[in-house]
C-alpha atoms as a PDB file:
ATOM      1  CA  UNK A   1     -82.192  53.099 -13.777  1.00  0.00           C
ATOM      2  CA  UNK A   2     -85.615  54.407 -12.665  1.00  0.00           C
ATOM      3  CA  UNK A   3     -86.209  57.421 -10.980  1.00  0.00           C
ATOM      4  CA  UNK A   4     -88.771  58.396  -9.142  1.00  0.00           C
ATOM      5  CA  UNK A   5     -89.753  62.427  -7.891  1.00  0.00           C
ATOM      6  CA  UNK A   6     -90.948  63.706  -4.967  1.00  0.00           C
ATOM      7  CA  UNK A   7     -93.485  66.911  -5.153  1.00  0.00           C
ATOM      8  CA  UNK A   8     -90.039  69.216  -4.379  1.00  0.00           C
ATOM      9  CA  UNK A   9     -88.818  67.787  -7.104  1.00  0.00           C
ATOM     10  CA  UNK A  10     -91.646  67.602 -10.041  1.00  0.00           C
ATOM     11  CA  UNK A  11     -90.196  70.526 -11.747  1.00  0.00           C
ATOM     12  CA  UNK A  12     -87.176  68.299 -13.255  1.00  0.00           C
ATOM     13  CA  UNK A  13     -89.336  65.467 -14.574  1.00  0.00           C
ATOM     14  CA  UNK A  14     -88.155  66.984 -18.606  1.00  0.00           C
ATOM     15  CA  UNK A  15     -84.903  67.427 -17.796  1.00  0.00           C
ATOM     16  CA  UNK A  16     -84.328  64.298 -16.361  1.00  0.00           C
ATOM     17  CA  UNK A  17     -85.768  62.506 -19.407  1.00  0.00           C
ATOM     18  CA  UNK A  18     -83.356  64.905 -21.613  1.00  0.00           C
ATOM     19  CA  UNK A  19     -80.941  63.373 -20.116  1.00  0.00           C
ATOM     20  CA  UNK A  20     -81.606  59.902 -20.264  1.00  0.00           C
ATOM     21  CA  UNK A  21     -83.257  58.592 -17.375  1.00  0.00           C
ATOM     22  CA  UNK A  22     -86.623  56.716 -17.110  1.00  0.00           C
ATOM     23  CA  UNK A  23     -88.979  58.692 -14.776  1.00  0.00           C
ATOM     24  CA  UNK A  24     -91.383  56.436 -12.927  1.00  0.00           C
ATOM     25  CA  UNK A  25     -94.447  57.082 -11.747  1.00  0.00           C
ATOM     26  CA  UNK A  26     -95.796  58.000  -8.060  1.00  0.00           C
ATOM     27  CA  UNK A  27     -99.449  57.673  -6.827  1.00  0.00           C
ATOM     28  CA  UNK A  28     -99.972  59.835  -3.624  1.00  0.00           C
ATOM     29  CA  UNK A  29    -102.969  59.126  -1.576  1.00  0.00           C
ATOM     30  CA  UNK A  30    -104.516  61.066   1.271  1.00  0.00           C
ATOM     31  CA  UNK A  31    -106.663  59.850   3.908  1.00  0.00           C
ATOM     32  CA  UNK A  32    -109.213  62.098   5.787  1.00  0.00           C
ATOM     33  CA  UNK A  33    -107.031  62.900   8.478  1.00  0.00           C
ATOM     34  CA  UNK A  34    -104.415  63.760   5.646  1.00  0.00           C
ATOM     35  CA  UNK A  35    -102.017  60.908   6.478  1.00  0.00           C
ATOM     36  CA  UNK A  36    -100.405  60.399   2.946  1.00  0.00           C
ATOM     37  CA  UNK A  37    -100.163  56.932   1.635  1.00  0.00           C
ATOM     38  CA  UNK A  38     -97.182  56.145  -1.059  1.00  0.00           C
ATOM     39  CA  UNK A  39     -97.357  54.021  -4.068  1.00  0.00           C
ATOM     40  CA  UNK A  40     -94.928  53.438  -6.926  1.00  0.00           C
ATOM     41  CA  UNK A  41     -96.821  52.440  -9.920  1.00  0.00           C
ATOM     42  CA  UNK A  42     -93.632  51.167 -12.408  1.00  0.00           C
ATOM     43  CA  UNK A  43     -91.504  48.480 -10.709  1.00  0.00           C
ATOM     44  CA  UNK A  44     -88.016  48.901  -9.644  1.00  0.00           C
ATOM     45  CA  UNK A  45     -87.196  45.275  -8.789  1.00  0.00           C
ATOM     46  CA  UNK A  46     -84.056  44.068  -9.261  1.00  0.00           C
ATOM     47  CA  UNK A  47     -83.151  47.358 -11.238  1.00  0.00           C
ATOM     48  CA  UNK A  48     -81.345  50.220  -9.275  1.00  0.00           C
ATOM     49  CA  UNK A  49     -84.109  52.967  -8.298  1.00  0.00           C
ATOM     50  CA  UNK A  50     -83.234  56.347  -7.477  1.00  0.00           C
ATOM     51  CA  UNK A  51     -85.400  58.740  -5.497  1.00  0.00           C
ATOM     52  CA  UNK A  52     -84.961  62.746  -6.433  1.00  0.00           C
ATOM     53  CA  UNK A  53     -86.425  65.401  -3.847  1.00  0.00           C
ATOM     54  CA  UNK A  54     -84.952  68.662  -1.983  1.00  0.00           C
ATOM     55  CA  UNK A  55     -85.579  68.886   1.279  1.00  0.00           C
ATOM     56  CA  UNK A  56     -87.652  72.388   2.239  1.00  0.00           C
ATOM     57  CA  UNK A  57     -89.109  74.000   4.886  1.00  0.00           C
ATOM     58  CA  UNK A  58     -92.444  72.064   5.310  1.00  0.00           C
ATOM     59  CA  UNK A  59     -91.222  68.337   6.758  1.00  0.00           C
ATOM     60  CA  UNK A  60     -93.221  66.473   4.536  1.00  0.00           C
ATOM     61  CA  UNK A  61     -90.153  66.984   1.638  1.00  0.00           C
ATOM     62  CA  UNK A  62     -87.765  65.165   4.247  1.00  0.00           C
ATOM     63  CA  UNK A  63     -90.494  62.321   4.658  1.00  0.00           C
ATOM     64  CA  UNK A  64     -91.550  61.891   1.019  1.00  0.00           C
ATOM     65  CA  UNK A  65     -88.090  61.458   0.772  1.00  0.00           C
ATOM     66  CA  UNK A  66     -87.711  59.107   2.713  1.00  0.00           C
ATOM     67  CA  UNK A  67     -91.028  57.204   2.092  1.00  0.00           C
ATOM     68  CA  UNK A  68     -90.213  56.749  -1.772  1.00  0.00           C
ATOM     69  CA  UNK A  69     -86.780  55.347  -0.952  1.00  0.00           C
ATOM     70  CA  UNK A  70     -88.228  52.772   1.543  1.00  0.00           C
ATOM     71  CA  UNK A  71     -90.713  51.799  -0.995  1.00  0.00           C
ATOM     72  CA  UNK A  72     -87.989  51.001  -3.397  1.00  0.00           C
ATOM     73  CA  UNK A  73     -86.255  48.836  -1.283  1.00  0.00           C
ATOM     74  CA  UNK A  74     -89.197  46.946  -0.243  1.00  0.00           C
ATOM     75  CA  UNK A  75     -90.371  46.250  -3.891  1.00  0.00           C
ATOM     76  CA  UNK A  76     -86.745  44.997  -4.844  1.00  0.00           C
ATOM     77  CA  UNK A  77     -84.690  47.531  -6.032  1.00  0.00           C
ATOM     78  CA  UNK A  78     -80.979  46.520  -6.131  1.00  0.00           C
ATOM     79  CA  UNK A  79     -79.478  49.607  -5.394  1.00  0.00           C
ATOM     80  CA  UNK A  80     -80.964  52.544  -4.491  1.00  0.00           C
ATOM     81  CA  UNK A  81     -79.725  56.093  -4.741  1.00  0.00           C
ATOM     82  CA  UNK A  82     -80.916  59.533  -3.039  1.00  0.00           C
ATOM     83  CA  UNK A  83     -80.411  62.631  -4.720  1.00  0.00           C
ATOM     84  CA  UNK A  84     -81.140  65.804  -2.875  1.00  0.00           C
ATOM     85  CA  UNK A  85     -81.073  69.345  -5.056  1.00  0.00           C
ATOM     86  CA  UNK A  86     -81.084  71.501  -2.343  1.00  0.00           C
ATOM     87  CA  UNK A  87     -80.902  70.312   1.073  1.00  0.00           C
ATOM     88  CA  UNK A  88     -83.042  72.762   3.689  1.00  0.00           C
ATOM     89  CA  UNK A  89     -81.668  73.593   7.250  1.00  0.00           C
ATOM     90  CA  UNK A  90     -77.734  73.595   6.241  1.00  0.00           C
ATOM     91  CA  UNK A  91     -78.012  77.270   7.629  1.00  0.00           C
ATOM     92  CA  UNK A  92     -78.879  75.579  10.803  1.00  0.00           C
ATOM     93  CA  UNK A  93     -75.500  74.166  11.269  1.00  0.00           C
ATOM     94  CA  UNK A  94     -74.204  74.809  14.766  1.00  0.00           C
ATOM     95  CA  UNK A  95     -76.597  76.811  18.091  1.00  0.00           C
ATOM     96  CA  UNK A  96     -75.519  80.115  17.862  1.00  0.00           C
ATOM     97  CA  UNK A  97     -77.671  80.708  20.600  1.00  0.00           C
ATOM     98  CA  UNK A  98     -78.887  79.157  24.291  1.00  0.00           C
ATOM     99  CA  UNK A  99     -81.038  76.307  23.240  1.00  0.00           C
ATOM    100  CA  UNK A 100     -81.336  76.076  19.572  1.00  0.00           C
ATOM    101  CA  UNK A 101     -78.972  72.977  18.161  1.00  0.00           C
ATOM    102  CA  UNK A 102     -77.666  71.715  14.599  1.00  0.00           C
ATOM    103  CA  UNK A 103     -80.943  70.509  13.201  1.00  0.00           C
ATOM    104  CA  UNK A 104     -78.717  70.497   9.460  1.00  0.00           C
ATOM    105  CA  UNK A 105     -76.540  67.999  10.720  1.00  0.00           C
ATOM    106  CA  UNK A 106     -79.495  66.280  12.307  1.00  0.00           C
ATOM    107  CA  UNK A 107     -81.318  65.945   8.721  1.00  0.00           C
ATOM    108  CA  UNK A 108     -78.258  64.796   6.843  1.00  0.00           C
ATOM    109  CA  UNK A 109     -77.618  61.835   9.402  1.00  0.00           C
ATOM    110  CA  UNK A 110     -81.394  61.217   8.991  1.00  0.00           C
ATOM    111  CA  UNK A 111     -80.912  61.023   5.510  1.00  0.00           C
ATOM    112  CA  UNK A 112     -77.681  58.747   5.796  1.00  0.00           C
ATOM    113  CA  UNK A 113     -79.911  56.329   8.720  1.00  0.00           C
ATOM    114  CA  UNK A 114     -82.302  55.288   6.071  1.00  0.00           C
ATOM    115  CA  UNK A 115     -78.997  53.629   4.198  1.00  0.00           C
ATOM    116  CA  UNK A 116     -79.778  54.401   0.459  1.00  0.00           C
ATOM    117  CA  UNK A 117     -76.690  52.809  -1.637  1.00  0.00           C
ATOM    118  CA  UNK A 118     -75.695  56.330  -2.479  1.00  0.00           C
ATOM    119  CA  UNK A 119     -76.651  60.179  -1.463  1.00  0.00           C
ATOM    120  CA  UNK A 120     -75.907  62.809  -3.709  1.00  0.00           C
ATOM    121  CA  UNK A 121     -75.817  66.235  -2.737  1.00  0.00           C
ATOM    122  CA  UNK A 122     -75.346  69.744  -4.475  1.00  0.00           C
ATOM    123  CA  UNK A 123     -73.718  72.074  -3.204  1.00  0.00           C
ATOM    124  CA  UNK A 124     -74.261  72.034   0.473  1.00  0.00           C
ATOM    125  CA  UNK A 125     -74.200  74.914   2.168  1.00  0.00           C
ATOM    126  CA  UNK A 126     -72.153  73.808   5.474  1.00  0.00           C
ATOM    127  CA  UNK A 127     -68.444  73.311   6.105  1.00  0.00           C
ATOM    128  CA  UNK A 128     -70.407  71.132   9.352  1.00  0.00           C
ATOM    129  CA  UNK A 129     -72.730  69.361   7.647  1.00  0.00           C
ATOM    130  CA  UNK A 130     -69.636  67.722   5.211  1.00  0.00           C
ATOM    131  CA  UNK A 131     -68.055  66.341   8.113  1.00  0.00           C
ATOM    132  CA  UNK A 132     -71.131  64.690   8.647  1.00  0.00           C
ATOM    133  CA  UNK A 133     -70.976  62.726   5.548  1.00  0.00           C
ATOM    134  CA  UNK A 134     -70.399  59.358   5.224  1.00  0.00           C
ATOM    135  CA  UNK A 135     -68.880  57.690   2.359  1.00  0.00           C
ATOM    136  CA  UNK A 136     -71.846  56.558   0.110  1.00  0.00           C
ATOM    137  CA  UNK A 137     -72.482  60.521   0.032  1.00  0.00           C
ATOM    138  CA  UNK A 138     -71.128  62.667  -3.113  1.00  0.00           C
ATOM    139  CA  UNK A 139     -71.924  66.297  -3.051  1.00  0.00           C
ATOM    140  CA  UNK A 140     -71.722  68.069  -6.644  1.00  0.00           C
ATOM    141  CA  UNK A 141     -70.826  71.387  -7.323  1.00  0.00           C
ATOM    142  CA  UNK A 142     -72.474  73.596 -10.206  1.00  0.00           C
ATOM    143  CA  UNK A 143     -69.469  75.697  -9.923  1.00  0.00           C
ATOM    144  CA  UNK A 144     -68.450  74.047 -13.309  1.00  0.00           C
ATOM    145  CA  UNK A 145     -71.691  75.057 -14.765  1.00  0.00           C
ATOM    146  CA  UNK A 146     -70.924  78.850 -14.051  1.00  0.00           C
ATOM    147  CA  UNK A 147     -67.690  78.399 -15.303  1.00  0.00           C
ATOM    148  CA  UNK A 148     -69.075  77.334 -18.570  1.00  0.00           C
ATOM    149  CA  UNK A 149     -71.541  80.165 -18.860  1.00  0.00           C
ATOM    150  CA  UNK A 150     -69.302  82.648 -17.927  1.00  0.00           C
ATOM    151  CA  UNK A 151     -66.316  81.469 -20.524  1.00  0.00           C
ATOM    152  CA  UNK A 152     -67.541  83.682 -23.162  1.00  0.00           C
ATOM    153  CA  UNK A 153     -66.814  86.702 -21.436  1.00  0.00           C
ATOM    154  CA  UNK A 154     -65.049  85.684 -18.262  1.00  0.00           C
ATOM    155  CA  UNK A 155     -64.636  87.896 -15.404  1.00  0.00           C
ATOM    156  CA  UNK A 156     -61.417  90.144 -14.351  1.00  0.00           C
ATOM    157  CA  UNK A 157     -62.127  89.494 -10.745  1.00  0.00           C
ATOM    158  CA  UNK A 158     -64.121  86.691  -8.685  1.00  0.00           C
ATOM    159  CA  UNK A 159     -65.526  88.198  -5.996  1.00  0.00           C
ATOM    160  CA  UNK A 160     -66.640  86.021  -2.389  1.00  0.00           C
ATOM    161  CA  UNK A 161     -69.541  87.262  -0.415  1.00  0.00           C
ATOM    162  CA  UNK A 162     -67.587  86.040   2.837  1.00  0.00           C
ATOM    163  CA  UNK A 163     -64.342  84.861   3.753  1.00  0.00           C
ATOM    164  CA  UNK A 164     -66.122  81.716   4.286  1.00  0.00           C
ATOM    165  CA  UNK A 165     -66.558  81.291   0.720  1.00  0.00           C
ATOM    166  CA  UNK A 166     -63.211  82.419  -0.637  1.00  0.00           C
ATOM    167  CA  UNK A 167     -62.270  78.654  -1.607  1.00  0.00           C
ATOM    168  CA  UNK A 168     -65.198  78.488  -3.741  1.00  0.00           C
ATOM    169  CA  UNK A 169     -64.400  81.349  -5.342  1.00  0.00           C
ATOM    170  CA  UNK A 170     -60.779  80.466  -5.892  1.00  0.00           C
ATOM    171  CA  UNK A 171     -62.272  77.216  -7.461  1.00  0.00           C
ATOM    172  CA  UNK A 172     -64.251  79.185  -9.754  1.00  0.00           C
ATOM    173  CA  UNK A 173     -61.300  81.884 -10.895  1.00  0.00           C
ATOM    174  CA  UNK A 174     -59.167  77.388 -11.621  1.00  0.00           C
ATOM    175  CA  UNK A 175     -62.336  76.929 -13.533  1.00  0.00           C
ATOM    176  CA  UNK A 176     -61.336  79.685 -16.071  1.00  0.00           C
ATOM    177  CA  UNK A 177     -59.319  79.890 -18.947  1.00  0.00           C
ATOM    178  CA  UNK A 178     -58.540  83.550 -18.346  1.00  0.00           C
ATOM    179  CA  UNK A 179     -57.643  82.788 -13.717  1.00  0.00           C
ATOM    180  CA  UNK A 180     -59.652  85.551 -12.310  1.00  0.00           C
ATOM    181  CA  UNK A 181     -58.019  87.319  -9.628  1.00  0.00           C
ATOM    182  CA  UNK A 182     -60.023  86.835  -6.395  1.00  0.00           C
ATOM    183  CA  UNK A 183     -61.482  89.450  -3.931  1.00  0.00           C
ATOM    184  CA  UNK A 184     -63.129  88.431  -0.316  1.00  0.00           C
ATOM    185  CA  UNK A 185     -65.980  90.619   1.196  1.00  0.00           C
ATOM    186  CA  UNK A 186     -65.250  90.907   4.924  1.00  0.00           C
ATOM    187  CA  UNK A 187     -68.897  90.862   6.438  1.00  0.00           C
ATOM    188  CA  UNK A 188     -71.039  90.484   9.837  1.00  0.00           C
ATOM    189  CA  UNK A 189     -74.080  89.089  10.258  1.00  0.00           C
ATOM    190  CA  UNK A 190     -76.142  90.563  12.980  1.00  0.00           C
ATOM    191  CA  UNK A 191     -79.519  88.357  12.410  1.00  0.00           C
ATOM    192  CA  UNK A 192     -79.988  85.662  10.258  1.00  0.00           C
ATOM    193  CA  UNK A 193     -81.227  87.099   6.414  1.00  0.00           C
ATOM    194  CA  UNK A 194     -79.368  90.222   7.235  1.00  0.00           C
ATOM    195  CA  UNK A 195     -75.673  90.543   6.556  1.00  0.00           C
ATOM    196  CA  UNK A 196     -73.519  94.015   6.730  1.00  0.00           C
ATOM    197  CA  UNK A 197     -70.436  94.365   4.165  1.00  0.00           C
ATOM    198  CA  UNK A 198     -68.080  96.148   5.810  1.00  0.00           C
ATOM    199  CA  UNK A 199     -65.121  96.054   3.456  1.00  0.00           C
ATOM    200  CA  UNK A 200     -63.257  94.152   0.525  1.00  0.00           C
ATOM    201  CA  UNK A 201     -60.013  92.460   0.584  1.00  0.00           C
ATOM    202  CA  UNK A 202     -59.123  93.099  -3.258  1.00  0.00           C
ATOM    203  CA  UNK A 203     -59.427  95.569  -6.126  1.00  0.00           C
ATOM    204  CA  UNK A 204     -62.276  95.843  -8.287  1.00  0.00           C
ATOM    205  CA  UNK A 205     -62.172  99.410  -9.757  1.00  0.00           C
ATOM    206  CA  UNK A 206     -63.362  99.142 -13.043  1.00  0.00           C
ATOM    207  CA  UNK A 207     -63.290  95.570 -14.086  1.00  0.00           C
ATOM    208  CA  UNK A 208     -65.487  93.390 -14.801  1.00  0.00           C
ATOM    209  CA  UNK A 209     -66.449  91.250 -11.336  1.00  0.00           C
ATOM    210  CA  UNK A 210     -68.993  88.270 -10.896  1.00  0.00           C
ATOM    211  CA  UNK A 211     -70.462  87.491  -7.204  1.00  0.00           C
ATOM    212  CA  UNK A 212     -70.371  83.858  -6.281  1.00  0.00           C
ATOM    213  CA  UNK A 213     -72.863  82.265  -3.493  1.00  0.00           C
ATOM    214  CA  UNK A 214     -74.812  78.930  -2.686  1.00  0.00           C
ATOM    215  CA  UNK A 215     -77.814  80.536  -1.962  1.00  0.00           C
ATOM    216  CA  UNK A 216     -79.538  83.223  -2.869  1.00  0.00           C
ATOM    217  CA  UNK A 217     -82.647  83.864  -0.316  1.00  0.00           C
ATOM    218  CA  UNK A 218     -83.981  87.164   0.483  1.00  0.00           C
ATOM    219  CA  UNK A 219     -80.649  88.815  -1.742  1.00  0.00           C
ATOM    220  CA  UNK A 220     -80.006  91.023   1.209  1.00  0.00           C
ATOM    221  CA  UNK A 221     -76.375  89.577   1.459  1.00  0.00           C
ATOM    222  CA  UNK A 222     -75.682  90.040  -2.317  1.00  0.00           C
ATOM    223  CA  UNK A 223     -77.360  93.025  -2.210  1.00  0.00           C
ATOM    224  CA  UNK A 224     -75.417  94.892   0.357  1.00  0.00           C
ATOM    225  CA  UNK A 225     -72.164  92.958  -1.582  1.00  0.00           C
ATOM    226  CA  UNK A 226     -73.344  94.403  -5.228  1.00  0.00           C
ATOM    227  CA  UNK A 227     -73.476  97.976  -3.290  1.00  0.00           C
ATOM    228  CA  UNK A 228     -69.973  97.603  -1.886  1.00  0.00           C
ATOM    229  CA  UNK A 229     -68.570  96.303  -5.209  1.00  0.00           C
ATOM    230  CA  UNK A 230     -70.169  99.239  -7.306  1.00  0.00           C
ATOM    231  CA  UNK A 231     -68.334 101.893  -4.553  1.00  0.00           C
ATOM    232  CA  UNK A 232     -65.464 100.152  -4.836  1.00  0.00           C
ATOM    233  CA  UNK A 233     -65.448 100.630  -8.801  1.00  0.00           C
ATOM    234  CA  UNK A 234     -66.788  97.533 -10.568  1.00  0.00           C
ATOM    235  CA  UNK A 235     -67.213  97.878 -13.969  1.00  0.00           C
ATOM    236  CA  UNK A 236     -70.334  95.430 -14.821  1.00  0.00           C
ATOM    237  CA  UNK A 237     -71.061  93.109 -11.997  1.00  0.00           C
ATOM    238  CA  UNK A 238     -72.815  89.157 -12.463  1.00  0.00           C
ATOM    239  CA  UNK A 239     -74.111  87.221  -9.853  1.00  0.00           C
ATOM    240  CA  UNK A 240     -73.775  83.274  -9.981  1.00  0.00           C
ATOM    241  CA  UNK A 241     -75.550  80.942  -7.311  1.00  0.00           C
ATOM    242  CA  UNK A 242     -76.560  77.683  -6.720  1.00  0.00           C
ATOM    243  CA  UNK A 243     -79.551  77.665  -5.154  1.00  0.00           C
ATOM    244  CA  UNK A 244     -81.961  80.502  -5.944  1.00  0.00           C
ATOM    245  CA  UNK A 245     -84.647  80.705  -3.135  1.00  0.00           C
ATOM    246  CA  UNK A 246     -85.670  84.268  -3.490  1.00  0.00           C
ATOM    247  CA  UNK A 247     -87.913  84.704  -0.804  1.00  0.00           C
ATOM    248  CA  UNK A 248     -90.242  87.876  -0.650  1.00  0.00           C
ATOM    249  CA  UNK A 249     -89.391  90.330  -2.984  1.00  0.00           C
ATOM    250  CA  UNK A 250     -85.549  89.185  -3.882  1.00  0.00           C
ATOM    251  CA  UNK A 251     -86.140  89.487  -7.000  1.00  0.00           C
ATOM    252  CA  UNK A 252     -87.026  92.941  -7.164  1.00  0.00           C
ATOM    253  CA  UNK A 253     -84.188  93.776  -4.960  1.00  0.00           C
ATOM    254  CA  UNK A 254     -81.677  92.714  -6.760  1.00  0.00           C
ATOM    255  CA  UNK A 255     -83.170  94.004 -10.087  1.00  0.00           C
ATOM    256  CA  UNK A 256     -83.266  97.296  -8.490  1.00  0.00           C
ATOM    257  CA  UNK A 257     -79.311  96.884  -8.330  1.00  0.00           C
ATOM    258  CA  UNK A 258     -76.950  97.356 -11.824  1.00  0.00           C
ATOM    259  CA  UNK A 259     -76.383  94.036 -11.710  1.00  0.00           C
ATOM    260  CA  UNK A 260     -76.237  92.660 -15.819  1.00  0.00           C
ATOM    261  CA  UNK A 261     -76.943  88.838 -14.838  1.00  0.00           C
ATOM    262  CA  UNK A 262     -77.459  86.160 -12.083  1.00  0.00           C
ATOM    263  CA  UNK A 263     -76.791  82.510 -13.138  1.00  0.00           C
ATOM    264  CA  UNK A 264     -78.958  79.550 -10.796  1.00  0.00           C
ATOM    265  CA  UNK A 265     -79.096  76.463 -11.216  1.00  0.00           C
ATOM    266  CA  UNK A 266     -82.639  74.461 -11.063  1.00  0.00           C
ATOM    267  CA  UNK A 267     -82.402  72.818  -8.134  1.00  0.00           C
ATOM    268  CA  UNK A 268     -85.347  74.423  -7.238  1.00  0.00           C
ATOM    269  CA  UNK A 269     -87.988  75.763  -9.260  1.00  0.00           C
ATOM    270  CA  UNK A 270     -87.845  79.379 -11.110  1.00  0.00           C
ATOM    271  CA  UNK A 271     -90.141  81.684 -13.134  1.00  0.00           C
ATOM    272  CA  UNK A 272     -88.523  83.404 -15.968  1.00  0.00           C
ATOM    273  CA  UNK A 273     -86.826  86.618 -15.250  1.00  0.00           C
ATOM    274  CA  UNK A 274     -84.621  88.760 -17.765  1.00  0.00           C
ATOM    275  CA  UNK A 275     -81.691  89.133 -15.330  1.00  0.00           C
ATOM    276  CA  UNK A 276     -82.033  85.493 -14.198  1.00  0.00           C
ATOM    277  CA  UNK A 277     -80.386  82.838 -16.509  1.00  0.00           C
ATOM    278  CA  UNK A 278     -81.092  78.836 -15.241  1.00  0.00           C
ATOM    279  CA  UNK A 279     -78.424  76.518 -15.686  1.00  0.00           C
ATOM    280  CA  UNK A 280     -79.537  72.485 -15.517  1.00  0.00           C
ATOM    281  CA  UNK A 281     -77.600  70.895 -13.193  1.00  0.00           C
ATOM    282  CA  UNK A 282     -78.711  67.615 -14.172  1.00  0.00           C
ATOM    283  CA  UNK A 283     -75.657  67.118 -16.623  1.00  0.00           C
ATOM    284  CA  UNK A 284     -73.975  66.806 -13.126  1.00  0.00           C
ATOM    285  CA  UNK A 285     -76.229  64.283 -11.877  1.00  0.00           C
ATOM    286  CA  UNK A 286     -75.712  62.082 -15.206  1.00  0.00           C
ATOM    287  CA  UNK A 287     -71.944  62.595 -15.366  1.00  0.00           C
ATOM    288  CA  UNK A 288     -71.641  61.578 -11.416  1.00  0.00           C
ATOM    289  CA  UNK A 289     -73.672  58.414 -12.197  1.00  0.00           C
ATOM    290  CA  UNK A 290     -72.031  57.869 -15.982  1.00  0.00           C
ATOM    291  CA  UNK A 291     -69.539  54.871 -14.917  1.00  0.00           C
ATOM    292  CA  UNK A 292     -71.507  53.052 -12.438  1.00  0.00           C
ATOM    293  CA  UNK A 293     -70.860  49.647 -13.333  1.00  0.00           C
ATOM    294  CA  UNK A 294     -74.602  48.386 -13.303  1.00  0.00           C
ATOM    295  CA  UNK A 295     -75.719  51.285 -15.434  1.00  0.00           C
ATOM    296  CA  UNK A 296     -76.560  50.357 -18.974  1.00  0.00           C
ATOM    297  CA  UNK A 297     -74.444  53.349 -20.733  1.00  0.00           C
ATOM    298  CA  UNK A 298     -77.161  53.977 -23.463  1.00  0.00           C
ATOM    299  CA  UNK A 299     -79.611  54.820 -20.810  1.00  0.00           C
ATOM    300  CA  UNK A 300     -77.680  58.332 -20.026  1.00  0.00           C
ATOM    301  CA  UNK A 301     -77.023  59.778 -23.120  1.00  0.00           C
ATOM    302  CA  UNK A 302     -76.192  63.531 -24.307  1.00  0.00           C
END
């Protein structure tokens, strides 16, 4: 299997060969106007060809996406698979106001239109967007890689930002040797970026508590959650996420906080941090794609 990276995605090129997959090569070409022109430089045909690239803000992600997979199945390839790491506009589910419409559900079906032989997704941030999915998609969740990191010292309590992530949270505490007990924040969220934590369903007072998200962004959210959490008691709080965006200053703000760790996963690219631990959620990838039947098992190897 050959894989092939968009620009979102350039930032995995080592891991993906730690892990046993051929990385191909890409030749982008701009013309004066600044049309891009695609090229894939190893072959793919009669081979299956994968194509790995987040979707972000900027549109071009979405349409390098889509231009590498379109090249593969022109030049041959037998089956082709998409793999998103973090897939932009999930927040933009549903119109939550006059006018504005689910442009996350619009990108998924776009993604789904283009008929790659199988989508994988990570963690995706919409309850919405699943139903969406058709069934060549598989979404992954790195809630097994948290579980791992946190096993040496597992928590006393799993703690959910929202009530919306409780299950996820639940699934983390299963995860466990130890079974966490759960706790639910019950918050509102006036604007997007800015959430208010108004109270928690659960009791923290002094034990040990890790925060579990999808996404953290600005940290606002977690922020105002890590506040609530330390009034409430906690002990030593950890944060674990998916996808770390950290917009602005995030960083800082959550440094600022006595928060001991935050676990990410790569899915998009980081810069080293003390607090901040980066898990590779490529394992997932290869163990997803470990008993296709046209994949030569040598190829993905520990």
């Amino acid at each position: 299997m050959r894989i092939f990276l968009t620009n979102s995605a350039s930032h995995l090129q080592r891991s993906l060969r730690k892990h046993g997959f051929e990385v191909g090569r890409v030749e982008y070409y701009a013309f004066a106007d600044g049309e891009r022109s695609y090229r894939l430089k190893d072959g793919v045909e009669g081979e299956l060809a994968g194509v790995v690239g987040s979707v972000l803000p900027d549109p071009q992600s979405l349409f390098d996406l889509m231009a590498l997979h379109q090249l593969a199945r022109e030049n041959g390839a037998k089956e082709t698979f998409l793999i998103v790491p973090y897939l932009g506009y999930a927040r933009q589910d549903r119109p939550s106001r006059p006018g504005e419409g689910s442009i996350g559900v619009m990108v998924v079906e776009l993604l789904q239109e283009i008929n790659p032989s199988h989508l994988i997704l990570i963690d995706v941030h919409s309850d919405l967007i699943r139903k969406a999915l058709g069934p060549q998609v598989r979404e992954l969740s790195a809630l097994p890689l948290f579980a791992k990191a946190l096993s040496n010292r597992p928590p006393d309590v799993v703690v959910s930002p929202d009530a919306g992530y409780a299950s996820r949270a639940k699934q983390l505490s299963g995860l466990l040797h130890s079974h966490p007990a759960v706790a639910v924040i019950d918050k509102v969220r006036p604007r997007p970026n800015r959430a208010v934590a108004r109270s928690l369903q659960g009791d923290v007072r002094g034990k040990d508590i890790v925060l579990v998200d999808d996404i953290i962004d600005t940290g606002r959210t977690l922020a105002e959650a890590v506040k609530l959490v330390i009034r409430g008691g906690a002990k030593r709080v950890r944060l674990a996420a998916t996808h770390g965006i950290f917009s602005g200053d995030a960083r800082e703000r959550l440094s600022s906080l006595p928060i001991d760790e935050i676990f990410i996963t790569n899915t998009l690219p980081q810069t080293r941090h003390p607090k901040i631990h980066t898990l590779d959620f490529i394992s997932l990838v290869r163990n997803a794609l470990q008993p296709h039947p046209h994949l030569e098992t040598e190829q993905i190897r520990d």
